[in-house]
N, C-alpha and C. Protein backbone atom coordinates (compact mmCIF):
# COMPACT_ATOMS: atom_id res chain seq x y z
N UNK A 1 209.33 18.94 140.72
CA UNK A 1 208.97 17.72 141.42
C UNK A 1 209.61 16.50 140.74
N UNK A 2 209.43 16.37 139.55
CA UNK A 2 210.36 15.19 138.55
C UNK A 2 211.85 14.93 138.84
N UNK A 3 212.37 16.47 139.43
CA UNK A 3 213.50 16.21 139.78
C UNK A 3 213.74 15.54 140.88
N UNK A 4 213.16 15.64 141.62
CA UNK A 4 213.35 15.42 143.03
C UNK A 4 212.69 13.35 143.20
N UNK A 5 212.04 13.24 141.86
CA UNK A 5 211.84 11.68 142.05
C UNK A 5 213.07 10.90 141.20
N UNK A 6 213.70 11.81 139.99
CA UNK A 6 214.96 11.32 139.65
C UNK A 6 215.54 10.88 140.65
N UNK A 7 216.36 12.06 141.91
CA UNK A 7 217.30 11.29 143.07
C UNK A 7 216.82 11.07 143.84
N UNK A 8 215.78 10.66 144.13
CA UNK A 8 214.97 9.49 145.50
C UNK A 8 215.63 8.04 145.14
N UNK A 9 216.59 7.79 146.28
CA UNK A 9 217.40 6.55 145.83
C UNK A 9 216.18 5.58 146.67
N UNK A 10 215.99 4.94 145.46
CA UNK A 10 214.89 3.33 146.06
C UNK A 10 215.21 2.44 144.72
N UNK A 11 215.01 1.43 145.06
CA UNK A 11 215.03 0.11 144.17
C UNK A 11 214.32 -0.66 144.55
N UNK A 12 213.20 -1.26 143.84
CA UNK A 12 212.05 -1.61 144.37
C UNK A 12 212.02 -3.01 144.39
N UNK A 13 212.69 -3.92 143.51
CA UNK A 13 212.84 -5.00 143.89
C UNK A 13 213.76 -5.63 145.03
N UNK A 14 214.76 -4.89 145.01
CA UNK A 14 215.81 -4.88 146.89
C UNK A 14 214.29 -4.54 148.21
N UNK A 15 213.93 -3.37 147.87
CA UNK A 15 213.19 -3.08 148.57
C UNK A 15 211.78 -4.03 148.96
N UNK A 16 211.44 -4.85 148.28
CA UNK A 16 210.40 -6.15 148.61
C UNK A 16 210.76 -7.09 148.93
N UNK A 17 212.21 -7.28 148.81
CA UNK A 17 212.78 -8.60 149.79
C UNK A 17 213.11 -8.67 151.06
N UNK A 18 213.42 -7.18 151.26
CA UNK A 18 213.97 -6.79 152.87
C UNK A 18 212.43 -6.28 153.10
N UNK A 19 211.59 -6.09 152.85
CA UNK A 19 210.38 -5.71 153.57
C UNK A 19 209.60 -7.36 153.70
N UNK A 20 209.36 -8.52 152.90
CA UNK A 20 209.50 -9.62 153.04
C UNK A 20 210.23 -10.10 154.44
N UNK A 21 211.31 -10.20 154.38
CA UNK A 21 212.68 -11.12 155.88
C UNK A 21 211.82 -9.90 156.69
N UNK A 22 211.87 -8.65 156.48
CA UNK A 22 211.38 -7.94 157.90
C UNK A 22 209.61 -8.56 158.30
N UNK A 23 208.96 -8.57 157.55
CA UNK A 23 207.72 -8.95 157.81
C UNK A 23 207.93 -10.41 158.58
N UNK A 24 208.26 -11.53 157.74
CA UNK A 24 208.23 -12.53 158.55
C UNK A 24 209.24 -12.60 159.98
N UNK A 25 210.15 -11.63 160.28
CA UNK A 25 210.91 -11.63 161.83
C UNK A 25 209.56 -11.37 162.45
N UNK A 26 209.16 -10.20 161.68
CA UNK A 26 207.52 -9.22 162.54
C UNK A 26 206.44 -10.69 162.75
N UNK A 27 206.37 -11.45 161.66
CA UNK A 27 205.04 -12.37 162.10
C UNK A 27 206.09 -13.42 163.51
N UNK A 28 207.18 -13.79 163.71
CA UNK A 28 207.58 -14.92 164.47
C UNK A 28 207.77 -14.09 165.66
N UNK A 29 208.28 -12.90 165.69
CA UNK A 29 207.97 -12.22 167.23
C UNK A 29 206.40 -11.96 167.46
N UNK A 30 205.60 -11.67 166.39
CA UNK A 30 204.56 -12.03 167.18
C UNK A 30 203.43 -13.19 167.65
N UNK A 31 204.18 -14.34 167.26
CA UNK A 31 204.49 -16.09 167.88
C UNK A 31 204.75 -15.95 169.00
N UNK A 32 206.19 -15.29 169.42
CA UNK A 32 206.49 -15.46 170.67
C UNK A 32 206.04 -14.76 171.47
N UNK A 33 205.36 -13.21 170.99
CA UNK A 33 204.77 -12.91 172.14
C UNK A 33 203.31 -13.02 172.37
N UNK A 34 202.25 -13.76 171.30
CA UNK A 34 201.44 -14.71 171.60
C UNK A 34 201.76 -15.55 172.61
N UNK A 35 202.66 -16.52 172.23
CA UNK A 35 203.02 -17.48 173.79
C UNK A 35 203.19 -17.08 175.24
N UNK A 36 204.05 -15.76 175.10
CA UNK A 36 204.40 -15.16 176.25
C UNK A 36 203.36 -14.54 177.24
N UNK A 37 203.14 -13.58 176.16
CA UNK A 37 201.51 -13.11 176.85
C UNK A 37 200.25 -13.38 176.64
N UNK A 38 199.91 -13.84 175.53
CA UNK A 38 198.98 -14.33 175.51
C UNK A 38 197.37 -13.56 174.58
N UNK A 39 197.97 -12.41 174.01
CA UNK A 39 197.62 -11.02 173.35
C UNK A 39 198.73 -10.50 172.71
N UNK A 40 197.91 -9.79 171.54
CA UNK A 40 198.67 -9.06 170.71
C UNK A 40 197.49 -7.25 170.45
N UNK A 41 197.80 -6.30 170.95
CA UNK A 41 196.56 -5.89 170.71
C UNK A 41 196.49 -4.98 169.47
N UNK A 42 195.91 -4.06 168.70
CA UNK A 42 195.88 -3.63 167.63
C UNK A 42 196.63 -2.48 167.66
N UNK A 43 197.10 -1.87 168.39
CA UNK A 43 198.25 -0.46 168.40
C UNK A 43 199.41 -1.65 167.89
N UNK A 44 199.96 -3.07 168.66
CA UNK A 44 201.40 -3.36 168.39
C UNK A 44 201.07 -4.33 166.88
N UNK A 45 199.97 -4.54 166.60
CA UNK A 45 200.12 -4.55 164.47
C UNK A 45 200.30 -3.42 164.12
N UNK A 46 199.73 -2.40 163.90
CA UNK A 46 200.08 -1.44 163.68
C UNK A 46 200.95 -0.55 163.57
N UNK A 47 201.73 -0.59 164.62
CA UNK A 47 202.76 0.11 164.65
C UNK A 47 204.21 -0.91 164.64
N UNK A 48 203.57 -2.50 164.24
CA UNK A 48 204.87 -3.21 164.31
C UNK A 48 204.93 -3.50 162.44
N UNK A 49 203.72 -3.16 161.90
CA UNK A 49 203.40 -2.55 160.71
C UNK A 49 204.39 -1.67 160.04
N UNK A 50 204.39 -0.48 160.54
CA UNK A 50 204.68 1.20 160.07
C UNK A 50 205.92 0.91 160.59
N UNK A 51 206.56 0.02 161.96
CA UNK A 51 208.08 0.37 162.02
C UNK A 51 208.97 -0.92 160.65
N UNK A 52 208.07 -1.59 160.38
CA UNK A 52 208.68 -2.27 159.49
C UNK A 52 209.11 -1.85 157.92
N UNK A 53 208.09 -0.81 158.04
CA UNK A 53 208.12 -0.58 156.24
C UNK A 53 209.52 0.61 156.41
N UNK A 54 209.63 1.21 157.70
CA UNK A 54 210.51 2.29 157.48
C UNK A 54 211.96 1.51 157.94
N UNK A 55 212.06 0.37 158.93
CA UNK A 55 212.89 -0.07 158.88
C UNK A 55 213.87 -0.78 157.82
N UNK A 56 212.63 -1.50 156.47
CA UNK A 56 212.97 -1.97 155.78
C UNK A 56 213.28 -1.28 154.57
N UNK A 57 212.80 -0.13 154.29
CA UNK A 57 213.88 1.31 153.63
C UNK A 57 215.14 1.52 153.68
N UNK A 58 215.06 1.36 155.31
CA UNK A 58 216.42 1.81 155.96
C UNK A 58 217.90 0.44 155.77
N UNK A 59 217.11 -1.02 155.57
CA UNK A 59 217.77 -1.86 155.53
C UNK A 59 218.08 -1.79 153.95
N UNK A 60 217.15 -1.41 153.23
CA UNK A 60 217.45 -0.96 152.06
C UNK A 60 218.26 -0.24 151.08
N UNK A 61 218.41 0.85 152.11
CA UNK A 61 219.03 2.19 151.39
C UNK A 61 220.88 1.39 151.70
N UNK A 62 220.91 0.93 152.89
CA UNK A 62 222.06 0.34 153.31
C UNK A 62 222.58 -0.97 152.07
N UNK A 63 221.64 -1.80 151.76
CA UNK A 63 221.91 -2.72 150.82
C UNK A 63 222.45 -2.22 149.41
N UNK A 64 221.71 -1.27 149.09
CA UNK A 64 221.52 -0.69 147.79
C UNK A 64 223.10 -0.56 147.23
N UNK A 65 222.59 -1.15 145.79
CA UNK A 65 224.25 -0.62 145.26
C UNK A 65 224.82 0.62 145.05
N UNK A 66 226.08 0.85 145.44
CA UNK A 66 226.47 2.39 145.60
C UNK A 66 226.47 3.14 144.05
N UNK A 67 226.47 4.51 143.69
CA UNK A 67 226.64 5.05 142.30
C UNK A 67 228.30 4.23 141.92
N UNK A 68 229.16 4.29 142.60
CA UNK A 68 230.24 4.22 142.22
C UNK A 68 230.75 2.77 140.87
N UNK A 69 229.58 1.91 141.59
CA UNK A 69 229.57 0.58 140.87
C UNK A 69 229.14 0.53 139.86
């Protein structure tokens, strides 16, 4: 198991800044669709929640500095 957390590529301070910019896009779309509709109901926190943390991995793993460097 130790091995397998050696190559889990994460960097955790990259990783709280892009989960940060993703959270606040997540709080201003849900501004606008307060305005729009007029409701937000508890499935789209939730799941605008859970797509953020995996999105922001994903924006992550992309940022991350390569081994080569």
């Amino acid at each position: 198991m130790s091995k397998m957390k050696e190559n889990f590529p994460f960097v955790a301070p990259l990783f709280l800044k892009v989960l940060a910019a993703t959270l606040t896009l997540v709080l201003i779309g849900f501004a606008i669709a307060l305005k729009v509709y007029g409701e937000i109901t508890r499935v789209d926190i939730f799941g605008s929640l859970i797509s953020a943390v995996v999105f922001s991995y994903m924006v992550h793993l992309w940022l991350m500095p390569s081994e080569e460097d």
